[in-house]
C-alpha atoms as a PDB file:
ATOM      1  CA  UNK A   1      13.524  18.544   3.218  1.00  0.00           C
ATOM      2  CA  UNK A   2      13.328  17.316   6.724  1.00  0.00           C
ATOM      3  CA  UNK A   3       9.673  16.487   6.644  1.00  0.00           C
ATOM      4  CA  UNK A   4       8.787  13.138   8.946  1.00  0.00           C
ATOM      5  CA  UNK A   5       5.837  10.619   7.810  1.00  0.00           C
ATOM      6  CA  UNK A   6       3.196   9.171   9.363  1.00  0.00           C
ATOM      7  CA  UNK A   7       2.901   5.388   9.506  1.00  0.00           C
ATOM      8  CA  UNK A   8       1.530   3.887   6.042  1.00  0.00           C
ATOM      9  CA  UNK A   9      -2.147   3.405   6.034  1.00  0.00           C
ATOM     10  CA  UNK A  10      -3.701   0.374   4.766  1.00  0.00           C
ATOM     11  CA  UNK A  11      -6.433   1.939   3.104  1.00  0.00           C
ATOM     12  CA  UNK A  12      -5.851   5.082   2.381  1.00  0.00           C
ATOM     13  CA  UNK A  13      -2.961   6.368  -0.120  1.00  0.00           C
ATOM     14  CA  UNK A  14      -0.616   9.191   0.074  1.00  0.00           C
ATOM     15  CA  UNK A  15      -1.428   9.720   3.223  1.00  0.00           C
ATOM     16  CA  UNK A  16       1.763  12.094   4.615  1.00  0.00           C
ATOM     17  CA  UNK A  17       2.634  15.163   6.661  1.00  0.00           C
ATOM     18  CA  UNK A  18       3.186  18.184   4.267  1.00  0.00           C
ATOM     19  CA  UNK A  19       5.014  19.903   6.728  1.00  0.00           C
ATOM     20  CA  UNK A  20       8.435  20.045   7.599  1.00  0.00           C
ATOM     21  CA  UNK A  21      10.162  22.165   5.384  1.00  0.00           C
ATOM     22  CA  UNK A  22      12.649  24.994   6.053  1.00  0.00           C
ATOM     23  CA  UNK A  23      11.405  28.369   4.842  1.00  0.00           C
ATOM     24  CA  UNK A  24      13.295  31.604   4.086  1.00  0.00           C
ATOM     25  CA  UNK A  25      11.803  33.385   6.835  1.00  0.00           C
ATOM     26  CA  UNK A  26      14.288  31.884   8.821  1.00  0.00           C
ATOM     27  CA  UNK A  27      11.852  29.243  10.411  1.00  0.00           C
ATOM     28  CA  UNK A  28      10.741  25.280   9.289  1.00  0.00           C
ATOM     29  CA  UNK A  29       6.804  24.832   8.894  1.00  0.00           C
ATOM     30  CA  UNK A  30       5.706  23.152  12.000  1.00  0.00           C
ATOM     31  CA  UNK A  31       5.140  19.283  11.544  1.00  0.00           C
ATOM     32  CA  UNK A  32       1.764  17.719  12.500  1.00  0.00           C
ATOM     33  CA  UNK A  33      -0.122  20.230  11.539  1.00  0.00           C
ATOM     34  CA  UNK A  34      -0.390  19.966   7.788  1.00  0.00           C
ATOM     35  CA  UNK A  35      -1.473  16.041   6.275  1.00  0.00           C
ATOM     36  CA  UNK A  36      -2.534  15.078   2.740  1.00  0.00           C
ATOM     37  CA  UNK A  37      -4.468  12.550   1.325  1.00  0.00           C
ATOM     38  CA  UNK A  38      -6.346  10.235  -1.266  1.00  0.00           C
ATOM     39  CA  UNK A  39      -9.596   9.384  -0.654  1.00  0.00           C
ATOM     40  CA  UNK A  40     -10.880   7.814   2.803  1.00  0.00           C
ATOM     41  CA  UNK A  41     -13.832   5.404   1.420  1.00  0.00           C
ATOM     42  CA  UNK A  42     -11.277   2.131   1.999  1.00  0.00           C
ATOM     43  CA  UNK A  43     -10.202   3.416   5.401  1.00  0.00           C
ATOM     44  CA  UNK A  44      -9.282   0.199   7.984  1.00  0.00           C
ATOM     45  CA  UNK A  45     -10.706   0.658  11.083  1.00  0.00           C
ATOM     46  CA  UNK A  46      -6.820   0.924  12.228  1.00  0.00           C
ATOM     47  CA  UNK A  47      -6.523   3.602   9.771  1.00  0.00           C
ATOM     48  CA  UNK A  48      -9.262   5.491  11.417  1.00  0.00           C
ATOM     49  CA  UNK A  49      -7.963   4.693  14.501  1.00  0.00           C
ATOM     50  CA  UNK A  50      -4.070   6.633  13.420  1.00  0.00           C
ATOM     51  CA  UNK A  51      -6.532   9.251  11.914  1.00  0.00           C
ATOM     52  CA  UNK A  52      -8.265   9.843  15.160  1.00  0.00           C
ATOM     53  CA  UNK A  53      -5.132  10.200  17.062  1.00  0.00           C
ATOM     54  CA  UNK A  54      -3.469  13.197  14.621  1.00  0.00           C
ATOM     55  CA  UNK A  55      -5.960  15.944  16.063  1.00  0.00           C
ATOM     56  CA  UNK A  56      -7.333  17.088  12.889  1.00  0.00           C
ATOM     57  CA  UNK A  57      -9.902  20.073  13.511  1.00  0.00           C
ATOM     58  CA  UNK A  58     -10.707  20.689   9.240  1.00  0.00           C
ATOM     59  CA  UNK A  59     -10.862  18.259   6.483  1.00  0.00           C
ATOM     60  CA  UNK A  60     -11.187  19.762   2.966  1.00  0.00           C
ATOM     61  CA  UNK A  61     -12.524  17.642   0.620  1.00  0.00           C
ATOM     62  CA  UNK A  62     -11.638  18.706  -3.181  1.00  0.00           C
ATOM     63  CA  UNK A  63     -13.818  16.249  -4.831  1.00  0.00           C
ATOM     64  CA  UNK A  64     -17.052  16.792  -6.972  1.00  0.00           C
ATOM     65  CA  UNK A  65     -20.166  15.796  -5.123  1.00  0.00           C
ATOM     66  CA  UNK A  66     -20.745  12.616  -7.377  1.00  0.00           C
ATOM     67  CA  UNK A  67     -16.818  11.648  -6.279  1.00  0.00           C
ATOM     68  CA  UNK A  68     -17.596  12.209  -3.043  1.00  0.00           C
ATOM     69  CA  UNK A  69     -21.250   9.902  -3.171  1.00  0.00           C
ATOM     70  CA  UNK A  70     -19.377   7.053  -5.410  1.00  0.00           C
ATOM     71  CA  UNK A  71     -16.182   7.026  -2.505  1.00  0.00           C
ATOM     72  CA  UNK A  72     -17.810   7.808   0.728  1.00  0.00           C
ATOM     73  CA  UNK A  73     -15.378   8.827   3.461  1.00  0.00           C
ATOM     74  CA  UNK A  74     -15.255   6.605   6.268  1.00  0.00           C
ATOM     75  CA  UNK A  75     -14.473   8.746   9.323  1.00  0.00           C
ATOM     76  CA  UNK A  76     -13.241   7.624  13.110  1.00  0.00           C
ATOM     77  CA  UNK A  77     -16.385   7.570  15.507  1.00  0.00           C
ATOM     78  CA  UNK A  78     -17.010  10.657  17.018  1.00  0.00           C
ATOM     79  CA  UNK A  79     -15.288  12.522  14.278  1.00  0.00           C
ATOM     80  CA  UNK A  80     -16.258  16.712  15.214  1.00  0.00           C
ATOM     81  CA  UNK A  81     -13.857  18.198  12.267  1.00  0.00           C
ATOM     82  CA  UNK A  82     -14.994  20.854  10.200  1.00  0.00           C
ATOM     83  CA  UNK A  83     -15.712  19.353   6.730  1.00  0.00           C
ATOM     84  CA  UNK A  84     -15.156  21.966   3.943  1.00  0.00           C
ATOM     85  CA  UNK A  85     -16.643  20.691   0.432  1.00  0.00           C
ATOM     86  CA  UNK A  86     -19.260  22.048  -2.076  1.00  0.00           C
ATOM     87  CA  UNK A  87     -20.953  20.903  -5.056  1.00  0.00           C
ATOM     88  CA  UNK A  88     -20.301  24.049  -7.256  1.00  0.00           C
ATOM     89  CA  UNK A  89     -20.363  23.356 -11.063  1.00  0.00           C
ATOM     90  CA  UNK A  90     -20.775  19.720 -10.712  1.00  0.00           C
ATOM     91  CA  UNK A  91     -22.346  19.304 -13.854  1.00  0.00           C
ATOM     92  CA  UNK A  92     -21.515  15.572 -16.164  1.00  0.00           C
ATOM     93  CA  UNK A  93     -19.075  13.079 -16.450  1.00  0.00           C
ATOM     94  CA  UNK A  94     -15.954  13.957 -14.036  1.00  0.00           C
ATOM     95  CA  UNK A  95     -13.338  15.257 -16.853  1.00  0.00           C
ATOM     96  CA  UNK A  96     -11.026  12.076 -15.986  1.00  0.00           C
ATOM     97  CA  UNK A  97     -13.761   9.729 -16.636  1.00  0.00           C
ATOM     98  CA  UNK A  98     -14.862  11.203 -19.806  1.00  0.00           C
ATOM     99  CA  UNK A  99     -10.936  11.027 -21.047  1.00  0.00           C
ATOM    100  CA  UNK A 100     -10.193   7.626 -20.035  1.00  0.00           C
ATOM    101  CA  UNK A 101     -13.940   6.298 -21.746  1.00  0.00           C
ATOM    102  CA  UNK A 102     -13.424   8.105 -24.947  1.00  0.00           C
ATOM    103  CA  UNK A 103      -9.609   8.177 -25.270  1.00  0.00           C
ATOM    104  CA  UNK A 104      -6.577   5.424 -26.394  1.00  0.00           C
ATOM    105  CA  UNK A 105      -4.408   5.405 -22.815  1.00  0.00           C
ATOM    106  CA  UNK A 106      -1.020   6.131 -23.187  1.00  0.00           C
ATOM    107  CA  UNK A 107       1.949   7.806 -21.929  1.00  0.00           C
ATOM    108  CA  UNK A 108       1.452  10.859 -24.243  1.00  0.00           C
ATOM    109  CA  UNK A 109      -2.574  11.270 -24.574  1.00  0.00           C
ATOM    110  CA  UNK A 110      -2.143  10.706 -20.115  1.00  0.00           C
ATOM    111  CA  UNK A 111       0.587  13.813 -20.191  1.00  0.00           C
ATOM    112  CA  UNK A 112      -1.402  15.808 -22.384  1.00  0.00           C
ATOM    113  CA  UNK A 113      -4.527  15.282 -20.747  1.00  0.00           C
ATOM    114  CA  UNK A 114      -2.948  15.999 -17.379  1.00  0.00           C
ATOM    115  CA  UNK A 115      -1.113  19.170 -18.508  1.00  0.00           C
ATOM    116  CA  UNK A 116      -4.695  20.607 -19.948  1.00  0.00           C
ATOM    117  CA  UNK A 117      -6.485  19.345 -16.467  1.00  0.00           C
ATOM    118  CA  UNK A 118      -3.962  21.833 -14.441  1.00  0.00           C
ATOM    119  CA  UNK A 119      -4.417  24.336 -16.760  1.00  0.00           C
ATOM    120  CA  UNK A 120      -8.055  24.060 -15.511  1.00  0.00           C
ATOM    121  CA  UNK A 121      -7.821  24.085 -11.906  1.00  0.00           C
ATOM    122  CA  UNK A 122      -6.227  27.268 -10.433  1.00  0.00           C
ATOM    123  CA  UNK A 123      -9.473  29.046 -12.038  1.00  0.00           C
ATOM    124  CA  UNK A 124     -12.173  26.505 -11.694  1.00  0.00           C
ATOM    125  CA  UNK A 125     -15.036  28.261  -9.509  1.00  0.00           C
ATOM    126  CA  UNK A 126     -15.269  25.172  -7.266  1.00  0.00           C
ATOM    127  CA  UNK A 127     -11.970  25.239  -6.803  1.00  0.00           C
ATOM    128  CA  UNK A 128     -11.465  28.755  -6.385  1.00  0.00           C
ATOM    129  CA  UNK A 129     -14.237  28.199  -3.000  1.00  0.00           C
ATOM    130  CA  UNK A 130     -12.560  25.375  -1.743  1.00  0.00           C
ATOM    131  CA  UNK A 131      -9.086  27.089  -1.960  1.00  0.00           C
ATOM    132  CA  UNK A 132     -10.146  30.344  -0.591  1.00  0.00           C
ATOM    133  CA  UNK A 133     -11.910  28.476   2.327  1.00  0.00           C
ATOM    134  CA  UNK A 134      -8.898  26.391   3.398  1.00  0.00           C
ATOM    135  CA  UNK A 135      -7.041  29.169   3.815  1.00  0.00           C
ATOM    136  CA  UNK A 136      -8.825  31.210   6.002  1.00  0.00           C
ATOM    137  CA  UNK A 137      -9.453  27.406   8.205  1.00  0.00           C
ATOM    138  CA  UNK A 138      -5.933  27.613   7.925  1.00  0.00           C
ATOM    139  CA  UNK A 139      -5.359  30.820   9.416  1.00  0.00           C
ATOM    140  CA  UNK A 140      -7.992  31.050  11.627  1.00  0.00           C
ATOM    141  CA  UNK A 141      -8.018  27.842  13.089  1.00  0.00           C
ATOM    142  CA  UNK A 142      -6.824  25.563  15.869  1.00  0.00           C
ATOM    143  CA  UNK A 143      -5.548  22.168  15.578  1.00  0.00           C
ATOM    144  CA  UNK A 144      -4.649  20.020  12.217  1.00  0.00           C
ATOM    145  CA  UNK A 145      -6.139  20.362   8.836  1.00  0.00           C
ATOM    146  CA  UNK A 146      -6.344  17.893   6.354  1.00  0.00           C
ATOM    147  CA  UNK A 147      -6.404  18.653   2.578  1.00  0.00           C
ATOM    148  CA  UNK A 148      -7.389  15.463   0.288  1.00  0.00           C
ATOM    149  CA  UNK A 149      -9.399  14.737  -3.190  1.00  0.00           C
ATOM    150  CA  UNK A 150      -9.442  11.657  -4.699  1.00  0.00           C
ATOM    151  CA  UNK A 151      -6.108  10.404  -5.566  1.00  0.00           C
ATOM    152  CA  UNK A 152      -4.271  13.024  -3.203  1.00  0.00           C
ATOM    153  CA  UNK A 153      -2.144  14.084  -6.141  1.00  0.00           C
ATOM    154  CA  UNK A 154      -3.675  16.633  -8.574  1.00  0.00           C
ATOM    155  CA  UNK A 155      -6.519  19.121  -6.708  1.00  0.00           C
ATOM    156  CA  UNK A 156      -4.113  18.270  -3.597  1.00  0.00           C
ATOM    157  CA  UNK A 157      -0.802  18.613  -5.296  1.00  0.00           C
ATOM    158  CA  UNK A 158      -1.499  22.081  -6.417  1.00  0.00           C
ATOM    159  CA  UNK A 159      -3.125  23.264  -2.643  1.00  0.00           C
ATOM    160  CA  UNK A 160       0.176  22.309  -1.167  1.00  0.00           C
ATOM    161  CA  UNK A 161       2.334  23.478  -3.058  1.00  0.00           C
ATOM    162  CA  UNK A 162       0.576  27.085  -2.639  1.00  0.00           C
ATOM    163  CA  UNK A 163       0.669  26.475   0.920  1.00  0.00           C
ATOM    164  CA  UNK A 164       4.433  26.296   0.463  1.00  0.00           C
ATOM    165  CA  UNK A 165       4.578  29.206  -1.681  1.00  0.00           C
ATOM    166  CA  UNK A 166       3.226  31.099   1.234  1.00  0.00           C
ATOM    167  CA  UNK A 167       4.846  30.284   3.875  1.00  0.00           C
ATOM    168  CA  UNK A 168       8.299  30.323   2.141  1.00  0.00           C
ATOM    169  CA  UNK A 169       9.358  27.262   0.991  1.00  0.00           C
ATOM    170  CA  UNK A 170      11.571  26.871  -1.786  1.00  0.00           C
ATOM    171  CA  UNK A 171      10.451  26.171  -5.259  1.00  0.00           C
ATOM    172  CA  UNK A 172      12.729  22.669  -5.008  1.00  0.00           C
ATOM    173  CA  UNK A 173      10.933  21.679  -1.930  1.00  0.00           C
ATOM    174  CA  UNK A 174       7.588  22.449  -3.081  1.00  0.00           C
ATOM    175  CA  UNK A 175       8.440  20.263  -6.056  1.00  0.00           C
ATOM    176  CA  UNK A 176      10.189  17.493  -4.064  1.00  0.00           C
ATOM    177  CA  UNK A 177       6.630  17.681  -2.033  1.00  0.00           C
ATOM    178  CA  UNK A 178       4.721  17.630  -5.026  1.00  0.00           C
ATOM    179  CA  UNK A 179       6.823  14.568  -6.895  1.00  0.00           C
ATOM    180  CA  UNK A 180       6.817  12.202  -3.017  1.00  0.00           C
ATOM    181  CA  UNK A 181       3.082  11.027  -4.390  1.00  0.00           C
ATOM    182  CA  UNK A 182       5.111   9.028  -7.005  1.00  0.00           C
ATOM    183  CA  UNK A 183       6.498   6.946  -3.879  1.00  0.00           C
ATOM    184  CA  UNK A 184       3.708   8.026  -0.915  1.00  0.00           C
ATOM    185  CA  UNK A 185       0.896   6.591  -3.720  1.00  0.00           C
ATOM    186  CA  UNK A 186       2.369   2.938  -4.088  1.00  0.00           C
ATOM    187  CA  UNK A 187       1.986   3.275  -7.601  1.00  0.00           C
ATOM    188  CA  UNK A 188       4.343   0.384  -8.802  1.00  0.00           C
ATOM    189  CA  UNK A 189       2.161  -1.828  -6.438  1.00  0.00           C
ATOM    190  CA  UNK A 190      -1.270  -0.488  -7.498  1.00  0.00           C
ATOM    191  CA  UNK A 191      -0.300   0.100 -11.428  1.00  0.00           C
ATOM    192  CA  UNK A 192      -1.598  -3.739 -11.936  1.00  0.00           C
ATOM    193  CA  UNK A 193      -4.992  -3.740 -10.399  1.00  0.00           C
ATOM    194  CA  UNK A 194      -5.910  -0.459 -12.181  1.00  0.00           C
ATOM    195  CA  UNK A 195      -4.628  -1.767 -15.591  1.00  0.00           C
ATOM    196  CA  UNK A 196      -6.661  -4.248 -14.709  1.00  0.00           C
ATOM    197  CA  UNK A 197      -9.541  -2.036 -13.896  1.00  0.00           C
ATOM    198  CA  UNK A 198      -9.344  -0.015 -17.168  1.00  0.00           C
ATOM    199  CA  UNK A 199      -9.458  -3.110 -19.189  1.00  0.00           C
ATOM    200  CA  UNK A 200     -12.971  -3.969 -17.480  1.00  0.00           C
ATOM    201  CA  UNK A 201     -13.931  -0.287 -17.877  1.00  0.00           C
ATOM    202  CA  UNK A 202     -12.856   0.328 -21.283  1.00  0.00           C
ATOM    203  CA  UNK A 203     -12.346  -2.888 -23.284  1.00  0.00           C
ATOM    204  CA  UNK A 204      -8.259  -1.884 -23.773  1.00  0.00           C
ATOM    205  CA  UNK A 205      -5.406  -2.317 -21.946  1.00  0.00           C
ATOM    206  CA  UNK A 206      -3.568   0.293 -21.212  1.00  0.00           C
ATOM    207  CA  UNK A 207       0.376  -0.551 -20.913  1.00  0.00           C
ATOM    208  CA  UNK A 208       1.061  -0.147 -17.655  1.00  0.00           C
ATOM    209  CA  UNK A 209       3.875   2.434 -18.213  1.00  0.00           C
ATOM    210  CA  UNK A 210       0.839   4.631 -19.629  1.00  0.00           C
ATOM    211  CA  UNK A 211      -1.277   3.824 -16.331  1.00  0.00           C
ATOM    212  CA  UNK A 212       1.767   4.564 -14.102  1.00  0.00           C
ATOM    213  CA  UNK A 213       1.907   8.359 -15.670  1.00  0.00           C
ATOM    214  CA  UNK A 214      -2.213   8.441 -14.822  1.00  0.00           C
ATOM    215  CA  UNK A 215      -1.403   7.320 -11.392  1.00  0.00           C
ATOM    216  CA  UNK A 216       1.771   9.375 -10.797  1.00  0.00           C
ATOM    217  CA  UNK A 217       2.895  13.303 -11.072  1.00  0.00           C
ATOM    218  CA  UNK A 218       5.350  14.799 -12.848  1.00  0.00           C
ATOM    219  CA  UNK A 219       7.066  18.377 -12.923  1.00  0.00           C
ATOM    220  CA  UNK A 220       5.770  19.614 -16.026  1.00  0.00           C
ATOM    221  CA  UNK A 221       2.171  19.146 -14.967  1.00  0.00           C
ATOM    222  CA  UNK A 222       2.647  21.304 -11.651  1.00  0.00           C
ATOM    223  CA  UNK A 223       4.950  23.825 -13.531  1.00  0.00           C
ATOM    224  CA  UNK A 224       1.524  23.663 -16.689  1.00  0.00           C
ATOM    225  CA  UNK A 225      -0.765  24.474 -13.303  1.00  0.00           C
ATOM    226  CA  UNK A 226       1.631  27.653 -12.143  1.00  0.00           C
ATOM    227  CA  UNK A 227       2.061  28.895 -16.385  1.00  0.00           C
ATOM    228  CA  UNK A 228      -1.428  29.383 -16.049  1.00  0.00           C
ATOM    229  CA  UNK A 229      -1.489  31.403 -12.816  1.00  0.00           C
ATOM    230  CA  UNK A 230       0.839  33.643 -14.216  1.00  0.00           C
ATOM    231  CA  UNK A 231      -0.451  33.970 -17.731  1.00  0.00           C
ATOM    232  CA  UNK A 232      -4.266  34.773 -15.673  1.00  0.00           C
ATOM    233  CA  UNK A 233      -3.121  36.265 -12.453  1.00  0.00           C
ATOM    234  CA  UNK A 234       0.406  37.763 -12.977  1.00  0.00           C
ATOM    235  CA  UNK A 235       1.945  35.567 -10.934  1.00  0.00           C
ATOM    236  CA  UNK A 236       1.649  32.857  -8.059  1.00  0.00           C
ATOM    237  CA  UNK A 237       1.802  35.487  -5.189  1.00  0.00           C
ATOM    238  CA  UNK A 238      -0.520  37.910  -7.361  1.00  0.00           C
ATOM    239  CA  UNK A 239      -2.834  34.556  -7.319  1.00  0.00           C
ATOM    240  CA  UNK A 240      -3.073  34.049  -3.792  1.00  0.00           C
ATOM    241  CA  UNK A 241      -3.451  37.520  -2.597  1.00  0.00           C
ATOM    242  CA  UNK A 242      -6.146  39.127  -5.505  1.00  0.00           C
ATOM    243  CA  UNK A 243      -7.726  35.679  -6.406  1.00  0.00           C
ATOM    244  CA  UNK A 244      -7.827  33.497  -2.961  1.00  0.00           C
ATOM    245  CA  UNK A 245      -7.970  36.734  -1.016  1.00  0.00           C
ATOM    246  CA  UNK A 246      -4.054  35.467   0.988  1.00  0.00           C
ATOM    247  CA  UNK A 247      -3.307  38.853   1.673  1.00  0.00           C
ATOM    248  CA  UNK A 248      -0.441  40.370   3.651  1.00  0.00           C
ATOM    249  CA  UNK A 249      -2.481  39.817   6.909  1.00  0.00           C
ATOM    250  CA  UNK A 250      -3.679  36.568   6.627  1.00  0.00           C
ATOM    251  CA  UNK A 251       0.054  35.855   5.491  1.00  0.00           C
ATOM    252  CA  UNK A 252       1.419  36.987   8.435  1.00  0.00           C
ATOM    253  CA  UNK A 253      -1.427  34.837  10.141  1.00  0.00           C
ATOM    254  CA  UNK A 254      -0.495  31.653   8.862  1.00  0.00           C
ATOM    255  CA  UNK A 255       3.193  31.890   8.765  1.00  0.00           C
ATOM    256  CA  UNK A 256       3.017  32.745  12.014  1.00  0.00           C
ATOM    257  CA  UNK A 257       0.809  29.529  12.948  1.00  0.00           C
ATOM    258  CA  UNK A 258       2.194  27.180  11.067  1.00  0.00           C
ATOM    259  CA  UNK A 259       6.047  28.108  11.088  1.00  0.00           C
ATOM    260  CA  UNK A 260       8.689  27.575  14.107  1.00  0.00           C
END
């Protein structure tokens, strides 16, 4: 992996180039062309400032509308980026919420809740939309794109890691992509406040190993998210060409856009 990383934002966590990365077509994916995020809504002006200065031309936004209304995005002043988002199937309590109200936090209710929440997503309509619609920004378009939900770790764990799948990155990169939010997140420095948080929320506290796996990733959820694909799709490059519509020409497109 040879991927560099932006400077750490106040603000805004897991924040990091996803590029980087050699491929097997003989070629690395270009840097500075590929971020991920959490959430902007606690953006420093300095943040928006390093934003501003990355050239991003699309930001997809993976949240639900009411995530998106609750966290508000703060953007850089005279931000022109296409915004891709929709409010398809936003129906109730977000399925996080509704686990963490109802549920006893710990290490194995968080990793079994997880595992059943990427189950969900490759198929979710909403996501399906959102996914499809990256891509072609990503093919078609000029300058950065930016990929981010709320946390920058599930919805946009899984996006990159298909991004990687199709331009040719090796499964222990993707991963090693996938597992960085454990250190690009801060988690050992935000665990605290959040156990904290919970308590308030909830009336328990959770241990803070068990908030540390709700904060964090780990292999088996990505690997739960890609057993799915192939159990409903016949496999991850089945997925992206009859579900997301990545076919061999748009393939060619964004490989040859996004790899040197």
């Amino acid at each position: 992996m040879t991927a560099t990383k932006i400077p750490t934002l106040q603000g805004v966590d897991n924040f990091r180039d996803y590029g980087g990365y050699h491929t097997r077509h003989g070629g690395t994916v270009q840097r500075g062309l590929l971020f991920r995020s959490g959430h902007h809504a606690r953006a420093t002006d300095e943040d928006l400032k390093e934003m501003a200065a990355l050239g991003v031309a699309v930001v997809v936004d993976l949240r639900r509308r009411t995530e998106r209304v609750r966290e508000v995005s703060r953007r850089p002043p005279g931000f022109k980026a296409d915004l891709i988002e929709n409010d398809i199937g936003d129906v109730g309590t977000a399925p996080h919420l509704a686990f963490i109200e109802k549920t006893e936090l710990t290490t194995d209710t968080v990793a079994a809740f997880m595992i059943e929440e990427y189950r969900r997503i490759p198929f979710e309509p909403r996501h399906l939309d959102l996914f499809r619609r990256y891509f072609r920004a990503a093919a078609e378009g000029q300058g950065a794109i930016l990929i981010h939900c709320a946390a920058g770790k599930d919805r946009t764990g899984l996006l990159a890691a298909l991004t990687h799948r199709v331009l040719g990155v090796s499964d222990e990169d993707i991963m090693a992509d996938y597992i960085e939010t454990n250190s690009a997140a801060r988690i050992e420095r935000r665990a605290p406040e959040s156990q904290e948080n919970l308590h308030r929320l909830t009336g328990r506290r959770p241990s803070l190993e068990a908030v540390k796996a709700f904060l964090g990733v780990r292999p088996d959820y990505l690997l739960a998210a890609f057993e799915e694909i192939e159990a409903g799709a016949g496999g991850l490059d089945a997925y992206l060409e009859r579900t997301l519509g990545v076919d061999a020409h748009m393939r060619a497109k964004l490989r040859s856009r996004l790899i040197r």
